[in-house]
N, C-alpha and C. Protein backbone atom coordinates (compact mmCIF):
# COMPACT_ATOMS: atom_id res chain seq x y z
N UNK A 1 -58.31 5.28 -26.35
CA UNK A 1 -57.85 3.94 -26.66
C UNK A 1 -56.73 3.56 -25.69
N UNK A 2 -56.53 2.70 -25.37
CA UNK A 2 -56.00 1.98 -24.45
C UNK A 2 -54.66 1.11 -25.08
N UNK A 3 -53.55 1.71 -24.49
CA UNK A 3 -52.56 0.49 -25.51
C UNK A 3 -52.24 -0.59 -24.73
N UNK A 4 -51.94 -1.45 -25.66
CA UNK A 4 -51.83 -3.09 -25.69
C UNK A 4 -51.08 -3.35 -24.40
N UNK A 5 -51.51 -4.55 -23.90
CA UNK A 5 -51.02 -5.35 -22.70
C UNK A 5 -49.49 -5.09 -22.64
N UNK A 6 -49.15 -5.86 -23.72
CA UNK A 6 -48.04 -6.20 -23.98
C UNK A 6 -46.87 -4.80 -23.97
N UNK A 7 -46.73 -3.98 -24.38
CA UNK A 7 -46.80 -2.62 -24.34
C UNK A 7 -46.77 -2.07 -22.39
N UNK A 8 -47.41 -2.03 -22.28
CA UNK A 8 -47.50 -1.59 -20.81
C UNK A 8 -46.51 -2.48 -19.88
N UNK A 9 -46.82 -4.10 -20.28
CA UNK A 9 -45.69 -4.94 -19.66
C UNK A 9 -44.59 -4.40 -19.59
N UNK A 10 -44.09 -4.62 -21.25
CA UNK A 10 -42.51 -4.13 -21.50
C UNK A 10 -42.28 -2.93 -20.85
N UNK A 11 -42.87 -1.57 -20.74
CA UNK A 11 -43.05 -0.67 -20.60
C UNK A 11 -41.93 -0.84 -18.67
N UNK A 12 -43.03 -1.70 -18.29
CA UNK A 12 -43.04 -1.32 -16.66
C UNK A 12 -41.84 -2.45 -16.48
N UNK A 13 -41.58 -3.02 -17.47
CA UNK A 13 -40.13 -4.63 -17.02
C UNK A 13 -38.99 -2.89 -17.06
N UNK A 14 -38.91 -2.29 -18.52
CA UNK A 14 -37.50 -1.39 -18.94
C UNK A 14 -37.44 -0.38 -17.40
N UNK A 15 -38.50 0.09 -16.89
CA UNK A 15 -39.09 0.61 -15.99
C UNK A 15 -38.16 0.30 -14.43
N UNK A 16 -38.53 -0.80 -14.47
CA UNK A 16 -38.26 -1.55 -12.96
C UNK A 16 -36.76 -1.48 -13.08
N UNK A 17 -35.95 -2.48 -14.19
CA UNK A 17 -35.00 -2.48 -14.44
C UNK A 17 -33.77 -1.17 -14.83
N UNK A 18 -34.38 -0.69 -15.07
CA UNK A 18 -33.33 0.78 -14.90
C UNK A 18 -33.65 1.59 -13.32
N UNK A 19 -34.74 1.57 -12.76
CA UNK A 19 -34.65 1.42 -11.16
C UNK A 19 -33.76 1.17 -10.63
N UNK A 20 -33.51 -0.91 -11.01
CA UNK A 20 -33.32 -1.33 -10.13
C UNK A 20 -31.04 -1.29 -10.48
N UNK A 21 -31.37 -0.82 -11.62
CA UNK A 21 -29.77 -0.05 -11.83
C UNK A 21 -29.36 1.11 -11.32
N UNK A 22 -30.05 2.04 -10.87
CA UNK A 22 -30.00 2.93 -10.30
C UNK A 22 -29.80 2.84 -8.56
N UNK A 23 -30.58 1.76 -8.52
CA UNK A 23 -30.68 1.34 -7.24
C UNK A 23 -29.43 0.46 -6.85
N UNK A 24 -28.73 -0.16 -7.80
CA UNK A 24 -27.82 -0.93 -7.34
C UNK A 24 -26.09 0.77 -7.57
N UNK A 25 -26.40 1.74 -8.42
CA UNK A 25 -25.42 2.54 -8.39
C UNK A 25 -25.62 2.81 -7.20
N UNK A 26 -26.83 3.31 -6.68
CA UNK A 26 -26.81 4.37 -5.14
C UNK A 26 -26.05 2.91 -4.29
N UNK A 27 -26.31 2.21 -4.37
CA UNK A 27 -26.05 1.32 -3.23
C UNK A 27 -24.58 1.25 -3.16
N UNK A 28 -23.79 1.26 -3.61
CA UNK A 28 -22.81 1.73 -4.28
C UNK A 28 -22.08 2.91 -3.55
N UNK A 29 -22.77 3.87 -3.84
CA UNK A 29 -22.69 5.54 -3.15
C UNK A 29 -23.10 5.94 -1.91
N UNK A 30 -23.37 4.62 -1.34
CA UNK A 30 -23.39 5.57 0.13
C UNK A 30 -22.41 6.34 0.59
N UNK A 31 -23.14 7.05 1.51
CA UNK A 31 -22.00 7.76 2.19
C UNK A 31 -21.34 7.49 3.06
N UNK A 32 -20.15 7.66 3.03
CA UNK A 32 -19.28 7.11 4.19
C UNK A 32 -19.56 7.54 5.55
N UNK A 33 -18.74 7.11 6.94
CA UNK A 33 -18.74 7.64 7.84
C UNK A 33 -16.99 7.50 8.16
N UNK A 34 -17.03 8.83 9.13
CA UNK A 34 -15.67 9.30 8.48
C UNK A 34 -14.48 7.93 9.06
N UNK A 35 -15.03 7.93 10.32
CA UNK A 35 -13.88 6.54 10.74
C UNK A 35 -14.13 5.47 9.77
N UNK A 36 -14.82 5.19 8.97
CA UNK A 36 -14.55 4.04 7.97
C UNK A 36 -13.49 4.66 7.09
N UNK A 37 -13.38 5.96 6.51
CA UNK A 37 -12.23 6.54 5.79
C UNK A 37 -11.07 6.55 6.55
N UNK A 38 -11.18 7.28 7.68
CA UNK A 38 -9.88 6.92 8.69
C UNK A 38 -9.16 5.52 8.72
N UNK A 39 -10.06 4.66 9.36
CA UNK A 39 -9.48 3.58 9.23
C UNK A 39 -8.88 2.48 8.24
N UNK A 40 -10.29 2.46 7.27
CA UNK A 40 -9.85 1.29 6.37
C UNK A 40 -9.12 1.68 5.34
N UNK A 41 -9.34 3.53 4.87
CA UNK A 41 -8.94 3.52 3.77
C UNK A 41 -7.43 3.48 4.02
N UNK A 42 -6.65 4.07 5.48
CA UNK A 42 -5.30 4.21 6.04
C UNK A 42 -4.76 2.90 4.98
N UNK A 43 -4.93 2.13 4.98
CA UNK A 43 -4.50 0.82 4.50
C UNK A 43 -4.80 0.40 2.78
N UNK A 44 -6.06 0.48 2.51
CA UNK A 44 -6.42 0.30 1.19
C UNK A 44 -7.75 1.06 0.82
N UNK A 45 -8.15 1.08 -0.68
CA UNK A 45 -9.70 1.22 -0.67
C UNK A 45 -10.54 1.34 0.25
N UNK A 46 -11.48 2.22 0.31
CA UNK A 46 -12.77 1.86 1.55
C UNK A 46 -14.03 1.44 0.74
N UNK A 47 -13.87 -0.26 0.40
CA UNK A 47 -14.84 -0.77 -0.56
C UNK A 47 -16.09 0.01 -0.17
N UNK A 48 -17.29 0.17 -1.01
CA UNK A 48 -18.54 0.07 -0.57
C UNK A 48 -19.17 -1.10 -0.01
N UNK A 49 -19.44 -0.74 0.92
CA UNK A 49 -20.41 -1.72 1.87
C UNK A 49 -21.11 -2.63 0.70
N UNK A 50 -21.75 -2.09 0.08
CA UNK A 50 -22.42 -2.75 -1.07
C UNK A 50 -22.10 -4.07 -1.94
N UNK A 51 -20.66 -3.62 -1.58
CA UNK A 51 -19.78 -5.17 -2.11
C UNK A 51 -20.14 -6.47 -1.70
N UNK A 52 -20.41 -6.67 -0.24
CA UNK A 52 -20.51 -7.28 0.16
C UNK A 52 -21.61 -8.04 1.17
N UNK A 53 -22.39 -8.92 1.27
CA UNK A 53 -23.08 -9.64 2.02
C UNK A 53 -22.81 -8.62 3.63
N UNK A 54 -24.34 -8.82 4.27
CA UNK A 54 -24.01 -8.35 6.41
C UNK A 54 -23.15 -9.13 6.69
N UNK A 55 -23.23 -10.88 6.17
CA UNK A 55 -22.28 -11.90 6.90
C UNK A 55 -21.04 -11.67 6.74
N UNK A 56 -21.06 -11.32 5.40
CA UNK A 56 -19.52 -11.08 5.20
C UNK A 56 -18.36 -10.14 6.06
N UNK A 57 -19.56 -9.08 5.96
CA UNK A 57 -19.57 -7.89 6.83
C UNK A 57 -18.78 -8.56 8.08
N UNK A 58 -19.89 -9.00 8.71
CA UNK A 58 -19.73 -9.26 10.21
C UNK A 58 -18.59 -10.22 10.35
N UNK A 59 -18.11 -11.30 9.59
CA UNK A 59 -16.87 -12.07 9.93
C UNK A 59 -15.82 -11.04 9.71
N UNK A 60 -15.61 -10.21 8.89
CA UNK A 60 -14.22 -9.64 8.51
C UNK A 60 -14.18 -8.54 10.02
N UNK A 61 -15.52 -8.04 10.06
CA UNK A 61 -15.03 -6.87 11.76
C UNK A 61 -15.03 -7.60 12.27
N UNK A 62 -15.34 -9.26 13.03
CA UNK A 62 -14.95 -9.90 14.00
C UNK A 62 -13.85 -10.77 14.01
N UNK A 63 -13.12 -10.59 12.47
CA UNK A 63 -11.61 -11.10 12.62
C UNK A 63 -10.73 -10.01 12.40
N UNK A 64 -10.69 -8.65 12.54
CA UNK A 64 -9.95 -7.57 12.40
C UNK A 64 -8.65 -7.83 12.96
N UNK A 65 -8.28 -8.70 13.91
CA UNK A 65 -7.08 -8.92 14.15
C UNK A 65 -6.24 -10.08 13.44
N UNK A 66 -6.42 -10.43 12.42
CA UNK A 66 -6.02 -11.58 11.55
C UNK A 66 -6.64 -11.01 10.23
N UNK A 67 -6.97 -9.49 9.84
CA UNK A 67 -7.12 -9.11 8.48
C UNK A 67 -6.59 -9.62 6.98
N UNK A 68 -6.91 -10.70 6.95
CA UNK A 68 -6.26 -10.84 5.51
C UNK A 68 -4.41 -10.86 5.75
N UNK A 69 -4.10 -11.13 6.69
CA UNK A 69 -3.02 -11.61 7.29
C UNK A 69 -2.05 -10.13 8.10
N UNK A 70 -2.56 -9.28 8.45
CA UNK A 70 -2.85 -8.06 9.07
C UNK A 70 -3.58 -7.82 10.52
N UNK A 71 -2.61 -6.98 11.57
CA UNK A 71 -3.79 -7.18 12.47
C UNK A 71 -4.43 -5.80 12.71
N UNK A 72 -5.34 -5.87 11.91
CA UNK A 72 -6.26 -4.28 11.91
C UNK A 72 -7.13 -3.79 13.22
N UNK A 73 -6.65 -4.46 14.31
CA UNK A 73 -7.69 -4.62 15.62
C UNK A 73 -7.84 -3.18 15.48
N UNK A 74 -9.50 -2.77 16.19
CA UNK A 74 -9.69 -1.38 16.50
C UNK A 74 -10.55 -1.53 17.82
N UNK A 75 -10.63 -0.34 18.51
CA UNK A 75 -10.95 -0.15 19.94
C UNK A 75 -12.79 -0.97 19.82
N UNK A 76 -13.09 -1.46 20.40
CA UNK A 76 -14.80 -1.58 20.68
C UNK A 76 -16.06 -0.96 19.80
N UNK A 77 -15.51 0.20 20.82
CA UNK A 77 -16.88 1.53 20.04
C UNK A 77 -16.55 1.56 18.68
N UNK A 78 -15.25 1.90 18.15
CA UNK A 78 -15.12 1.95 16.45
C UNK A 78 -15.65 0.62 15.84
N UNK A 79 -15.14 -0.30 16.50
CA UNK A 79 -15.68 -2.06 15.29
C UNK A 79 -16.96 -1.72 15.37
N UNK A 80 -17.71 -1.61 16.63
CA UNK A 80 -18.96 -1.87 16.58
C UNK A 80 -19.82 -0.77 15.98
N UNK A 81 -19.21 0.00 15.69
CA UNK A 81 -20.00 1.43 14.85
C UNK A 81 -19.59 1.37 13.09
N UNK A 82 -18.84 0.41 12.78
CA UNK A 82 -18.58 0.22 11.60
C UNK A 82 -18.97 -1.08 11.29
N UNK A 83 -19.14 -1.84 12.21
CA UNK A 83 -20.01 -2.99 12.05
C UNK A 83 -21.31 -2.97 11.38
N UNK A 84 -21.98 -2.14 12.02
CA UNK A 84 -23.07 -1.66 12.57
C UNK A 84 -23.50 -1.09 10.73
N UNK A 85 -22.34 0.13 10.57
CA UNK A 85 -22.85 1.10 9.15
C UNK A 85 -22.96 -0.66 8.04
N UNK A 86 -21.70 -0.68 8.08
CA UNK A 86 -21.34 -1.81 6.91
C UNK A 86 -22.29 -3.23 6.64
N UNK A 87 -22.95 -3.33 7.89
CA UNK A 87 -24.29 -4.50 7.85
C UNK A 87 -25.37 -3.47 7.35
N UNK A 88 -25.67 -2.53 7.67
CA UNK A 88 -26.75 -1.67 7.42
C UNK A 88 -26.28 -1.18 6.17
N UNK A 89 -25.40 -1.16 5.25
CA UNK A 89 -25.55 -0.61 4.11
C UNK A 89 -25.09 -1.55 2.97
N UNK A 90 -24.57 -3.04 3.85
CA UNK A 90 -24.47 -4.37 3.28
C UNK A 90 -25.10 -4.13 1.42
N UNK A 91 -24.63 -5.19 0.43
CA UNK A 91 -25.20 -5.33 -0.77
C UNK A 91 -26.36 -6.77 -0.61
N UNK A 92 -27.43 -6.13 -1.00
CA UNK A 92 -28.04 -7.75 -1.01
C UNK A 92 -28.59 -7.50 -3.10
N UNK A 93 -29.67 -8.58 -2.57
CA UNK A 93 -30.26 -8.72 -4.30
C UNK A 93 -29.50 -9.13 -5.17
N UNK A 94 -29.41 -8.91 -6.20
CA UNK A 94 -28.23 -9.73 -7.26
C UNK A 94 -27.11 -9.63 -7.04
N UNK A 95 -26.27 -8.28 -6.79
CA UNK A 95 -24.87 -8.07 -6.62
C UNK A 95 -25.02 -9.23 -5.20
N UNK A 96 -25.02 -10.04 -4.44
CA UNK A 96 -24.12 -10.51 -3.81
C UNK A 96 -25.40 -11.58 -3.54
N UNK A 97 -24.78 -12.65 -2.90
CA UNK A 97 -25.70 -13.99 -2.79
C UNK A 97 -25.94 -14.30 -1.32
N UNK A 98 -26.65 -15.51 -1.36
CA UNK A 98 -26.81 -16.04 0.22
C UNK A 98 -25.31 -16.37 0.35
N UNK A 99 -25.00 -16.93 -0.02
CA UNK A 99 -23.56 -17.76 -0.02
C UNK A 99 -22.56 -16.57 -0.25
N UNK A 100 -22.01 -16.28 0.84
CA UNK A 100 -20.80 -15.27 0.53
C UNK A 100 -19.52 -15.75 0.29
N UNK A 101 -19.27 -14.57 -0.62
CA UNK A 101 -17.77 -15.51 -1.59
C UNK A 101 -16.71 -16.25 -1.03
N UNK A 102 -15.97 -17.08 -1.32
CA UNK A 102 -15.04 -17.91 -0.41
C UNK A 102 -13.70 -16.53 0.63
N UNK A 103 -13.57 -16.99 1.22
CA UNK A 103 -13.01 -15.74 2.49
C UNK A 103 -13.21 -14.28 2.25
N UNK A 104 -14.66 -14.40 2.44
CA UNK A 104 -15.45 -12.90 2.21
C UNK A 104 -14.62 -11.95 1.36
N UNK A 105 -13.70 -12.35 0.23
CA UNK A 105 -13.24 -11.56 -0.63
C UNK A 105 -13.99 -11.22 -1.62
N UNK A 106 -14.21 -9.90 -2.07
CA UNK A 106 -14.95 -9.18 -2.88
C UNK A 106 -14.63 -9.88 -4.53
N UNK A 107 -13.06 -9.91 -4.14
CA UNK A 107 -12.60 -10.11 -5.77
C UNK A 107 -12.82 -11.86 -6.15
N UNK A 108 -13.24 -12.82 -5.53
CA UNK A 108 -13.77 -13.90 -5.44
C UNK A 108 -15.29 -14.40 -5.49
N UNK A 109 -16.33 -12.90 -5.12
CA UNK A 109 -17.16 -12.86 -5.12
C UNK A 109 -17.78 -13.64 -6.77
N UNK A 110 -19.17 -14.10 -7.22
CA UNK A 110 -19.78 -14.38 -8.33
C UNK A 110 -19.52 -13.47 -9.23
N UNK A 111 -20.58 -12.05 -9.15
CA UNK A 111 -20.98 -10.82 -9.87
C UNK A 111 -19.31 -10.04 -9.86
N UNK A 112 -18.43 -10.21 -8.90
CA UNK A 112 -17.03 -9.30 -9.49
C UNK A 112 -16.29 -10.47 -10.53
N UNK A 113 -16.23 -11.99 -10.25
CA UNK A 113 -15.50 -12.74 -11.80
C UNK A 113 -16.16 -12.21 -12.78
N UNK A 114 -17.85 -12.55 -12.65
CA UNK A 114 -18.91 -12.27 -14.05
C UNK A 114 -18.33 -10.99 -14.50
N UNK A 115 -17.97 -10.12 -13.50
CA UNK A 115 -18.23 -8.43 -14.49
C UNK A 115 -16.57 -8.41 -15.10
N UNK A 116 -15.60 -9.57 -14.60
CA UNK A 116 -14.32 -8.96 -14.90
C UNK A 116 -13.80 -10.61 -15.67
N UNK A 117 -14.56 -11.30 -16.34
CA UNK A 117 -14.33 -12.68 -17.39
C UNK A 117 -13.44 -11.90 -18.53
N UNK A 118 -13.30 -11.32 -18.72
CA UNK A 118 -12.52 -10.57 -20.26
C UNK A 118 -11.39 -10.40 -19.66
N UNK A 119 -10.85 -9.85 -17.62
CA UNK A 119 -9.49 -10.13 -17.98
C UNK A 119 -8.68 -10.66 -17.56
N UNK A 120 -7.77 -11.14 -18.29
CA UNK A 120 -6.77 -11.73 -18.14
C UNK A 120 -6.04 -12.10 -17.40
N UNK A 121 -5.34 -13.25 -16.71
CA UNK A 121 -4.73 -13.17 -15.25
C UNK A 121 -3.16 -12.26 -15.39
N UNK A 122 -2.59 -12.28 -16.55
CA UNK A 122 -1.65 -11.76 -16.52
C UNK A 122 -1.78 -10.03 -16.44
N UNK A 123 -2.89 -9.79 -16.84
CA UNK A 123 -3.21 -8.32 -16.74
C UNK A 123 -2.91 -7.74 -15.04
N UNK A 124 -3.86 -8.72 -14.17
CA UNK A 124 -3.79 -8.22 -12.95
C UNK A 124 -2.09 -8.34 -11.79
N UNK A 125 -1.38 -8.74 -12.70
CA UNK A 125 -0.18 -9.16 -12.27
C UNK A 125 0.98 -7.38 -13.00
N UNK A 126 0.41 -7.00 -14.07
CA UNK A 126 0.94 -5.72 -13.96
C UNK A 126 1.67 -4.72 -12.59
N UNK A 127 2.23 -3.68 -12.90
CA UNK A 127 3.02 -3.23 -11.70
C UNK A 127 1.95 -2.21 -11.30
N UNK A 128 1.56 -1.45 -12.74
CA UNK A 128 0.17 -1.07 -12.42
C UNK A 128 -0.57 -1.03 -12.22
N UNK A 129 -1.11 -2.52 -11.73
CA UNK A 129 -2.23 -3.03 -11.24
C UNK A 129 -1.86 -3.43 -9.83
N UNK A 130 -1.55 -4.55 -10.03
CA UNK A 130 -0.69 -5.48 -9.10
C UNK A 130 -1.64 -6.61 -8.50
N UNK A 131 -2.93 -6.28 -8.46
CA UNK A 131 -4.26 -7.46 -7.65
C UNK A 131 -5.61 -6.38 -8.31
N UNK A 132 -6.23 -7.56 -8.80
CA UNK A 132 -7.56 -7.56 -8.71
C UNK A 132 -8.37 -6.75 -7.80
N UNK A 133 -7.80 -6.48 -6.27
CA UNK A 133 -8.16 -5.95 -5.15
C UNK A 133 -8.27 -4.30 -5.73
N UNK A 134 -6.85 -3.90 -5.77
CA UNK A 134 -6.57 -2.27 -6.68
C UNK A 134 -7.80 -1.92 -7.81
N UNK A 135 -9.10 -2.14 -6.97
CA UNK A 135 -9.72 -1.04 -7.81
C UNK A 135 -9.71 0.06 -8.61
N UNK A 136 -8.68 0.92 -8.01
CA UNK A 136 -8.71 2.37 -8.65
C UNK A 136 -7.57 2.15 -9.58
N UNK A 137 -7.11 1.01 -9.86
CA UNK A 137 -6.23 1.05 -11.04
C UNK A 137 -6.97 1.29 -12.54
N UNK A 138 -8.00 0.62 -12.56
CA UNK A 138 -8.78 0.77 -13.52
C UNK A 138 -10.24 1.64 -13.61
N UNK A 139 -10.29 1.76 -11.88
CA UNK A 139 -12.35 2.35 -11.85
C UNK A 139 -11.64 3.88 -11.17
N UNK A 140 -11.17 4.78 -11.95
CA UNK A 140 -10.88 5.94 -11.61
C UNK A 140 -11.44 6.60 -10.42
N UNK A 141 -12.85 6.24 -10.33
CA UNK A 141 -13.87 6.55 -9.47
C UNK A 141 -14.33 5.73 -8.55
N UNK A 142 -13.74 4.29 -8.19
CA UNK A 142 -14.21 3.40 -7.48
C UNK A 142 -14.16 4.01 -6.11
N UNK A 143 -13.20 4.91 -5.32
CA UNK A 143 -13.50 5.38 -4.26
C UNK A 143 -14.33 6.18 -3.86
N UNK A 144 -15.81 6.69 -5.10
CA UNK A 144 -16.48 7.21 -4.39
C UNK A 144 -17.31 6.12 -4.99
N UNK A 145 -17.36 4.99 -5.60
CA UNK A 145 -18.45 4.01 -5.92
C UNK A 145 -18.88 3.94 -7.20
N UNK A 146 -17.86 4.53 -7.56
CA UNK A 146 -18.18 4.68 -9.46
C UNK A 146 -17.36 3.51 -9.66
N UNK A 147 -18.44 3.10 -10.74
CA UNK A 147 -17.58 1.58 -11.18
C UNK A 147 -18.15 1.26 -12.73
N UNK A 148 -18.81 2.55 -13.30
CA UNK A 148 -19.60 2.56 -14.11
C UNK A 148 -18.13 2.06 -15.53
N UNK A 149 -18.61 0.87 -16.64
CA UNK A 149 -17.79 -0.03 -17.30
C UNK A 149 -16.96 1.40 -18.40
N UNK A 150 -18.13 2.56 -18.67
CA UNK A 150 -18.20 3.44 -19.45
C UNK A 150 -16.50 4.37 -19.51
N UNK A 151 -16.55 4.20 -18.20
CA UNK A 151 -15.15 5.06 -17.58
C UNK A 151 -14.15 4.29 -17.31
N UNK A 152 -14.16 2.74 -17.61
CA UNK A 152 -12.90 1.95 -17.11
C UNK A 152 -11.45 2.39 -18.08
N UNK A 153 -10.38 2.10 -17.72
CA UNK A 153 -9.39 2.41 -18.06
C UNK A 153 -8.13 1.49 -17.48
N UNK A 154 -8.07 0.71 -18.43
CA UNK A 154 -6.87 -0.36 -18.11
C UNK A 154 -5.86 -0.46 -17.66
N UNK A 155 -4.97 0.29 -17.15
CA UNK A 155 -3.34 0.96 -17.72
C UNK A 155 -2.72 -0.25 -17.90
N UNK A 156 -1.49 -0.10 -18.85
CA UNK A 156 -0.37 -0.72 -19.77
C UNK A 156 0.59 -1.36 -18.41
């Protein structure tokens, strides 16, 4: 006997969709290359590529000398080899849109307000926090790409 259409549908939607969660954690988890740790993390976080749109990508390494009001210039061969990872391991599909967020900031992005509507502006103004940006204030694990909601942790 053969089970129902309907059945097999649902079956292959729960299917795809926990895939395609899995698929958005790995994306998440790439692996670094080490001058992206050298460099970006010297300064802050080394977001996952995943965060963000190629375009986005590509304006922020071609304004490295005006970083977010910073001049992060790096030699040739390094931009263009981190260019290069960070377009190639870029986020596309739901986490990030055609339209990249207003000054390719992550924390401006659609999917980072949607996932963070519960908090509060005064929250991110904490000493313990200090910006929205400070991932690892709350995603214990955001520097290796864990961002899973399960493990968040607020501090006071």
């Amino acid at each position: 006997m053969r089970p129902p259409l309907a059945l097999l549908l649902s079956t292959a939607l729960l299917a795809s969709s926990a895939f395609a969660e899995e698929g958005h954690h790995r994306a998440l988890r790439v692996p670094s290359v080490p001058s992206y740790q050298q460099e970006c993390a010297a300064c802050h976080m080394a977001y996952p590529p995943g965060m963000l749109p190629a375009a986005s990508w590509t304006r922020l390494m071609g304004g490295l000398d005006r970083h977010f009001g910073t001049d992060a210039s790096l030699d040739a061969a390094s931009a263009k080899l981190l260019t290069r990872w960070l377009t190639d391991n870029a986020g596309t599909g739901h986490r990030v849109s055609a339209t990249p967020p207003p000054e390719d900031r992550i924390t401006r992005s659609a999917w980072f307000v949607r996932q963070h509507n519960e908090v509060g502006p005064g929250v991110w103004k904490r000493t313990s926090i200090k910006s929205a940006s400070n991932c690892m204030a709350c995603h214990a694990g955001a520097d290796k790409g864990d961002f899973d909601e399960d493990r968040v942790r607020i501090p006071k």
